[in-house]
Protein backbone atom coordinates (compact mmCIF):
# COMPACT_ATOMS: atom_id res chain seq x y z
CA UNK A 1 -3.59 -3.91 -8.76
CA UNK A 2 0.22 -4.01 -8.56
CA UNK A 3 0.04 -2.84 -4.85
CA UNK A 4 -2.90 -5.45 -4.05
CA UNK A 5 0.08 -8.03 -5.68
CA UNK A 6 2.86 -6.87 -3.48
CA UNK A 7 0.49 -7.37 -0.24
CA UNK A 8 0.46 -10.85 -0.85
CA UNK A 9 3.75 -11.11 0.14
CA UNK A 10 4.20 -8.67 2.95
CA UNK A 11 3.90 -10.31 5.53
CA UNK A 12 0.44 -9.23 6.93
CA UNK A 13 -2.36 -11.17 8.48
CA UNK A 14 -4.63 -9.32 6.20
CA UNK A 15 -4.63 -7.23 3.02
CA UNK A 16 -7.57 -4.89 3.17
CA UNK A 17 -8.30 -3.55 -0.51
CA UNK A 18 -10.05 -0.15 -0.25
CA UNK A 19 -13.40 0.72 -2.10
CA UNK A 20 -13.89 3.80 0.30
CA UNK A 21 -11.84 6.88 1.54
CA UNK A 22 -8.72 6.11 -1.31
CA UNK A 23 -11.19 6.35 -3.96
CA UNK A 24 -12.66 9.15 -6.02
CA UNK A 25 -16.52 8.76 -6.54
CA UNK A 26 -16.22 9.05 -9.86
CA UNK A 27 -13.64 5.58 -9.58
CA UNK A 28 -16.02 3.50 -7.50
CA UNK A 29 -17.10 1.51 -10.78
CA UNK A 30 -14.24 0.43 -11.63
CA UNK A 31 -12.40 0.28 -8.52
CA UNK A 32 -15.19 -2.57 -7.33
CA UNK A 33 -14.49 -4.22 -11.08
CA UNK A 34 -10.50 -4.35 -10.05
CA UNK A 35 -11.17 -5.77 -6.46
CA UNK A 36 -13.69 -8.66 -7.71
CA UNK A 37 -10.82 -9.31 -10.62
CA UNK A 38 -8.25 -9.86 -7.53
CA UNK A 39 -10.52 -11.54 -5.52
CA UNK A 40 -11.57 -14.22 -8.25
CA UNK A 41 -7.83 -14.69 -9.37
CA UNK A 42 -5.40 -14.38 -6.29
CA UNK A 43 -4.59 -17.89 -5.16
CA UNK A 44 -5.87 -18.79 -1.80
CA UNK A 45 -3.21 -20.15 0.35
CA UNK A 46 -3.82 -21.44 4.07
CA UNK A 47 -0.74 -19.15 4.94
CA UNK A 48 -1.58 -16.51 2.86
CA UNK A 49 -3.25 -12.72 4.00
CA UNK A 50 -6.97 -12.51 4.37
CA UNK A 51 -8.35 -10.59 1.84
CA UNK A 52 -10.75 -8.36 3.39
CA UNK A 53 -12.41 -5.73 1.27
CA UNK A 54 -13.26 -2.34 3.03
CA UNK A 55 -16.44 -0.76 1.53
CA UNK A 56 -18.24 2.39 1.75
CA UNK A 57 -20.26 3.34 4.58
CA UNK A 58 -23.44 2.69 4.85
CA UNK A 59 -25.00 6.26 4.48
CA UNK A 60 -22.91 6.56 1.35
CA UNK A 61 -24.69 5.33 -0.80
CA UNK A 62 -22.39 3.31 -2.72
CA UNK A 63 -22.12 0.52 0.10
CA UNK A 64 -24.64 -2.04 -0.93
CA UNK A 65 -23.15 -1.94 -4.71
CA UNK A 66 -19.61 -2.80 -3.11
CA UNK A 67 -21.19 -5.69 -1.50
CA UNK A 68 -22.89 -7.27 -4.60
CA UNK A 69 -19.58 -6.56 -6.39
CA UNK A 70 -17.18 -8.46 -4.12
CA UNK A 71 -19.20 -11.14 -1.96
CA UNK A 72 -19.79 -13.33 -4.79
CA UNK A 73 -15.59 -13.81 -5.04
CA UNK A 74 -15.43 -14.82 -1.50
CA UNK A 75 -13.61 -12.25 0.74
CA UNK A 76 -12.52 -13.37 3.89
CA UNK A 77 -14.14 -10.47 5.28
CA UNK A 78 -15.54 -6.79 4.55
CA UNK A 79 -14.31 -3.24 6.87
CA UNK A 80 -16.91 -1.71 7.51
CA UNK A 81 -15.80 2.24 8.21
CA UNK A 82 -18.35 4.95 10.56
CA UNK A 83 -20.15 2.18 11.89
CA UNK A 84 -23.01 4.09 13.67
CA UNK A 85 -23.93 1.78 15.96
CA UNK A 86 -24.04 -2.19 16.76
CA UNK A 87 -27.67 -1.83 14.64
CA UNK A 88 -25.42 -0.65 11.55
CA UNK A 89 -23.33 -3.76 12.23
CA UNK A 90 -26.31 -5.94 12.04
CA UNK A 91 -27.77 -4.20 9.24
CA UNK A 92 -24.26 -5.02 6.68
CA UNK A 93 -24.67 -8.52 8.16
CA UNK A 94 -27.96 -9.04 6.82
CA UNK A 95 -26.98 -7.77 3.55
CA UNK A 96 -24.17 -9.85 3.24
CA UNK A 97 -26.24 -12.73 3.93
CA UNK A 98 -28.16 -12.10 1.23
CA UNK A 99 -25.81 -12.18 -1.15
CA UNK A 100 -23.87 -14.91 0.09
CA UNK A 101 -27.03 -16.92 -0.35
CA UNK A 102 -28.02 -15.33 -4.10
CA UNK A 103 -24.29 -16.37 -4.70
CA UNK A 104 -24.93 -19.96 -3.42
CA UNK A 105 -22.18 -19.71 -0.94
CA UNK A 106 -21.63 -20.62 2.77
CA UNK A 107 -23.63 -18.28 4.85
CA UNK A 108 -21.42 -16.58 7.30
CA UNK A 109 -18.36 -16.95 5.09
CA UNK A 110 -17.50 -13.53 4.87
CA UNK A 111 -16.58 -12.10 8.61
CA UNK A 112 -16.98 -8.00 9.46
CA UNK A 113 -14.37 -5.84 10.97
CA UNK A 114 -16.36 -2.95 12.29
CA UNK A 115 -14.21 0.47 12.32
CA UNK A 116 -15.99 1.73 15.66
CA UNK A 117 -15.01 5.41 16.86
CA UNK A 118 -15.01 7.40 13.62
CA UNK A 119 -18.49 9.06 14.54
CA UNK A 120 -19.46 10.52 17.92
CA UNK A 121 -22.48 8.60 18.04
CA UNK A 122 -20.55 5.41 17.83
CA UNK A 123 -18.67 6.33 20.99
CA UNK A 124 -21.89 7.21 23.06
CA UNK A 125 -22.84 3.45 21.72
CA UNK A 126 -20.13 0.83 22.05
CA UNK A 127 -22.22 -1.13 23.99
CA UNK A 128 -24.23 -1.85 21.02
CA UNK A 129 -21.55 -3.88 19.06
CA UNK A 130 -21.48 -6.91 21.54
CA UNK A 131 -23.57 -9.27 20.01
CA UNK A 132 -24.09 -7.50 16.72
CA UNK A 133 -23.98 -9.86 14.99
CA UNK A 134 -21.88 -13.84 14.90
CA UNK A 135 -19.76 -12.58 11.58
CA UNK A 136 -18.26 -9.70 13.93
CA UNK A 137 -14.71 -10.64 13.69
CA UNK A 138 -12.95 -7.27 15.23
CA UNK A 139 -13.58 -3.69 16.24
CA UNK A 140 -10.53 -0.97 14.90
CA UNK A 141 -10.59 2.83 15.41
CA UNK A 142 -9.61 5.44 13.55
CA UNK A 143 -8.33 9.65 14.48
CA UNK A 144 -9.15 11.15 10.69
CA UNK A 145 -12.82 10.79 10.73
CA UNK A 146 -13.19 11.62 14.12
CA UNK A 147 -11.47 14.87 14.06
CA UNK A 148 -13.16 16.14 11.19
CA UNK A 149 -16.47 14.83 12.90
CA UNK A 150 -15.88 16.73 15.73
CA UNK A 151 -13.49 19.78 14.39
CA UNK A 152 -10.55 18.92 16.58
CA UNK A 153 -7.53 21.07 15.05
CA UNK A 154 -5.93 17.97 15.86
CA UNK A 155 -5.67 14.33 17.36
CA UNK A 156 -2.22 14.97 18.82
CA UNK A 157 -0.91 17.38 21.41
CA UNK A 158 2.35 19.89 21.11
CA UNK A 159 4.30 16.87 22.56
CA UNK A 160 3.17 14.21 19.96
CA UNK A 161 0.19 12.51 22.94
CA UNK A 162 -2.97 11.93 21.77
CA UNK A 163 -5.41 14.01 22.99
CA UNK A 164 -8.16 13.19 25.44
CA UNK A 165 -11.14 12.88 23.28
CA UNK A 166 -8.97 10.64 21.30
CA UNK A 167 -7.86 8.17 23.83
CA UNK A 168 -11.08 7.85 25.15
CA UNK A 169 -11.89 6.55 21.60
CA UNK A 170 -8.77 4.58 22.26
CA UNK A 171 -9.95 3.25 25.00
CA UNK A 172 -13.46 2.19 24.52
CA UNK A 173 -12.42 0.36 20.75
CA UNK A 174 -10.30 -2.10 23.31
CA UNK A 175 -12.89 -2.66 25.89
CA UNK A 176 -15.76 -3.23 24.18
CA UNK A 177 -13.86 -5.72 21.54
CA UNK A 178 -12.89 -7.83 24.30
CA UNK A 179 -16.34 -7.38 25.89
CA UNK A 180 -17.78 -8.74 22.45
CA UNK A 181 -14.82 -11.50 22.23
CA UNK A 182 -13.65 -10.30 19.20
CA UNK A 183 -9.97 -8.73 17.70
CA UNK A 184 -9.00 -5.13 19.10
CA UNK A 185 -7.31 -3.30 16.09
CA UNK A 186 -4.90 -0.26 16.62
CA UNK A 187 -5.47 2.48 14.63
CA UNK A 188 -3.09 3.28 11.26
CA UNK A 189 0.14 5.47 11.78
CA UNK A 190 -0.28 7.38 8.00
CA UNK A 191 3.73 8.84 8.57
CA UNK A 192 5.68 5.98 6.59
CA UNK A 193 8.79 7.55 7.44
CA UNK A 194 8.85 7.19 10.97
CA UNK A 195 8.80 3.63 11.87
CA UNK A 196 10.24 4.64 15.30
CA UNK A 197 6.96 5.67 16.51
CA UNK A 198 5.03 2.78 14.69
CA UNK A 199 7.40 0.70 17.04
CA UNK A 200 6.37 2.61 20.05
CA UNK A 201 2.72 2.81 19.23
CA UNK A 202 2.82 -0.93 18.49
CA UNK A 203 4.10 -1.93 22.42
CA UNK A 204 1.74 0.52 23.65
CA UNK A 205 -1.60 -1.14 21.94
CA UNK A 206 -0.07 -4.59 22.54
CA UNK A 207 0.65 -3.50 26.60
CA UNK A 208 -3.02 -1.92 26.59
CA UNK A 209 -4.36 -5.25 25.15
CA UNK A 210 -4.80 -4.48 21.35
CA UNK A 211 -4.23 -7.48 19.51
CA UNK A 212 -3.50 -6.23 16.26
CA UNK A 213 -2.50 -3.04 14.53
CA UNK A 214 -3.72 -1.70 10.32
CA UNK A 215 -0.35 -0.80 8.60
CA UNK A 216 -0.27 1.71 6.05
CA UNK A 217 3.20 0.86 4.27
CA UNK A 218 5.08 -2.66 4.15
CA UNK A 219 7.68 -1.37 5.91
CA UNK A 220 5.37 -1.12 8.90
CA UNK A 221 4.45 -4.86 8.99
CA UNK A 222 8.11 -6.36 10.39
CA UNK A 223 7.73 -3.91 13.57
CA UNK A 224 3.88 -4.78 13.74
CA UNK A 225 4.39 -8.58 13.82
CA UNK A 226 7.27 -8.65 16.24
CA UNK A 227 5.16 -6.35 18.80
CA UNK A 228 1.79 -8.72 18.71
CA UNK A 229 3.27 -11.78 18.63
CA UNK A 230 4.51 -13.26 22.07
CA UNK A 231 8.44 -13.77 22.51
CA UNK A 232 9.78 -17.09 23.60
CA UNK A 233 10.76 -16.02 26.86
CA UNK A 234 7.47 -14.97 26.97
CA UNK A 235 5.76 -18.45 25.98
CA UNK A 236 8.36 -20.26 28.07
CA UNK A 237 6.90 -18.28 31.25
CA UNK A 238 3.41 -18.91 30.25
CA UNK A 239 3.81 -22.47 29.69
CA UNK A 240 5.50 -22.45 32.96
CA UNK A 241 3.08 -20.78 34.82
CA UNK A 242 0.07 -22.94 33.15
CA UNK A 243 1.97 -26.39 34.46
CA UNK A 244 2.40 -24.92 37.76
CA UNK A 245 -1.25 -24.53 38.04
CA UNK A 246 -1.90 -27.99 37.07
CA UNK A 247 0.22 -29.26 38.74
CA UNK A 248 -1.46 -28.18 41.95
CA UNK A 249 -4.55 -29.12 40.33
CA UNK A 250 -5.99 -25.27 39.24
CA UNK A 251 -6.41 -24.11 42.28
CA UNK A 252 -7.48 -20.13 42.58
CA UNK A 253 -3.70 -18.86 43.70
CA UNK A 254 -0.53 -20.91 44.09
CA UNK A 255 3.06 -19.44 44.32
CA UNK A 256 5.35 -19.46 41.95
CA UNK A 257 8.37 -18.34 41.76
CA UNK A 258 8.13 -16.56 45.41
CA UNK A 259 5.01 -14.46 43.86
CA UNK A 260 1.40 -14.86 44.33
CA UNK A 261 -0.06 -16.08 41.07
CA UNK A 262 -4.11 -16.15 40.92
CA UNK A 263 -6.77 -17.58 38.24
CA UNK A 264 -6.23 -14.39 36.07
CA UNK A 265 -2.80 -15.38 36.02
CA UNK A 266 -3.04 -18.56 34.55
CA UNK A 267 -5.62 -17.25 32.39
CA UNK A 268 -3.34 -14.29 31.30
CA UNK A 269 -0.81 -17.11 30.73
CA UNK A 270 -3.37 -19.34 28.39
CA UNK A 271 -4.00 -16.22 26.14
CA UNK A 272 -0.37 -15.65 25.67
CA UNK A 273 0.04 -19.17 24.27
CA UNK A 274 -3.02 -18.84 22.23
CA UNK A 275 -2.25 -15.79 20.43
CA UNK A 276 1.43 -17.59 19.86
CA UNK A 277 -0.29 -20.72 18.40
CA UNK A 278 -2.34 -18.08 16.38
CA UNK A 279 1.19 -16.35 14.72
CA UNK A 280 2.42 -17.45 11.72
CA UNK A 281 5.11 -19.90 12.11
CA UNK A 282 7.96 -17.62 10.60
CA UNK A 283 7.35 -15.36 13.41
CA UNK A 284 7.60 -17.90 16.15
């Protein structure tokens, strides 16, 4: 409870409070009585984290009583880890709905951030998560379950890259996010002593079009915000580039600035402000 307390004011877009891999089986009662306590006493500010809850998988047995223990305090959303497939998605979604309604709340209220590349079937099935289900809010991957699903010695080569079968996890989790129009979350970096390669890590999802990293430490958050939210150069250019464009009436390519600039462009350009209207205002 006294680290769900300190995530309130870390910084983060979202405090995820863990039912699943950080707890012992024989802890799962009472760590779902400790997350429905914070969930039904934590104030709810508009500039506050989301409290999401992340709950067991759905083979685990344990998944549907994490559900029926938090949903009736309202998360903002639920992880689900070793999502399957898109029909796994869809399956937690109808659950949820249920309760939601038993609970006499807003249906839909609580959104679904689907960890997506933790099981080798998920990978040969990505396709499957686009259009899952309307509470989808994200896709995120994850190396631990993945290695051990597959008995990789490792997800890293002797020069610190991640390895092929890794990066193709990688990959996918960002394509098929923005294929379903939903958040593309980075994977954790567990080492909370090396915030150096959290940095790098960080400009390398934000460059590959990840819109948002899972930090393990608080220390991690600073470097995670700066990387995902735009600069002001950066929204200066965009907003330059979008009034260019209008000013010539949106055509499909104009030039600007001696350069070719085409519809993706100015598209490009309209995301950048977006996800800059989207950042909290002390990081603007």
């Amino acid at each position: 409870p006294t680290r769900l307390e300190t995530g309130l004011t870390s910084g983060a877009d979202a405090l995820v409070i863990d039912l699943d891999s950080s707890i012992a089986p024989q802890a799962k009662m009472e760590a779902r009585a400790a997350a429905a306590s914070f969930l039904a006493t934590v104030p709810r500010r508009r500039n506050g984290p989301r409290l999401f809850v992340r709950v067991n998988s759905l083979d685990s047995g344990f998944a549907f009583e994490d559900l029926a223990a938090v949903i009736p305090e309202r998360p903002d959303g639920v992880v689900m880890p070793r999502a399957q497939s898109g029909a796994d998605v869809t399956r937690l979604a109808k659950q949820i709905d249920a309760l939601e309604r038993y609970a006499g709340l807003k249906d839909g209220g609580a959104r679904i951030l689907a960890m997506t590349t933790e099981t080798p079937a998920a990978l040969l099935d990505m396709r499957g998560f686009i259009g899952s289900t309307p509470r989808l809010v994200g896709l995120g991957w994850g190396k631990s379950a993945l290695r051990v699903a597959i008995g990789a010695a490792s997800s890293r080569d002797s020069h610190g890259h991640i390895t092929g079968p890794f990066e193709l996890a990688r990959s996918l989790c960002v394509i098929a996010a923005h294929a379903a129009g939903v958040q593309a979350i980075d994977c954790v970096n567990g080492d909370m002593r090396n915030l150096g390669a959290v940095a790098r890590e960080c400009l390398e999802a934000a460059r590959d079009g990840f819109t948002g990293k899972f930090a393990a430490h608080p220390a991690q958050i600073p470097i995670i915000n700066e990387a995902f939210t735009p600069t002001e150069p950066e929204v200066a250019h965009a907003r330059a580039v979008i009034a260019a464009f209008e000013a010539e009436g949106r055509p499909g390519v104009i030039v600007f600035q001696d350069r070719m600039l085409y519809r993706q462009d100015y598209e490009h350009a309209a995301n950048v402000l977006s996800r800059a209207a989207a950042a909290k205002p002390s990081r603007l």
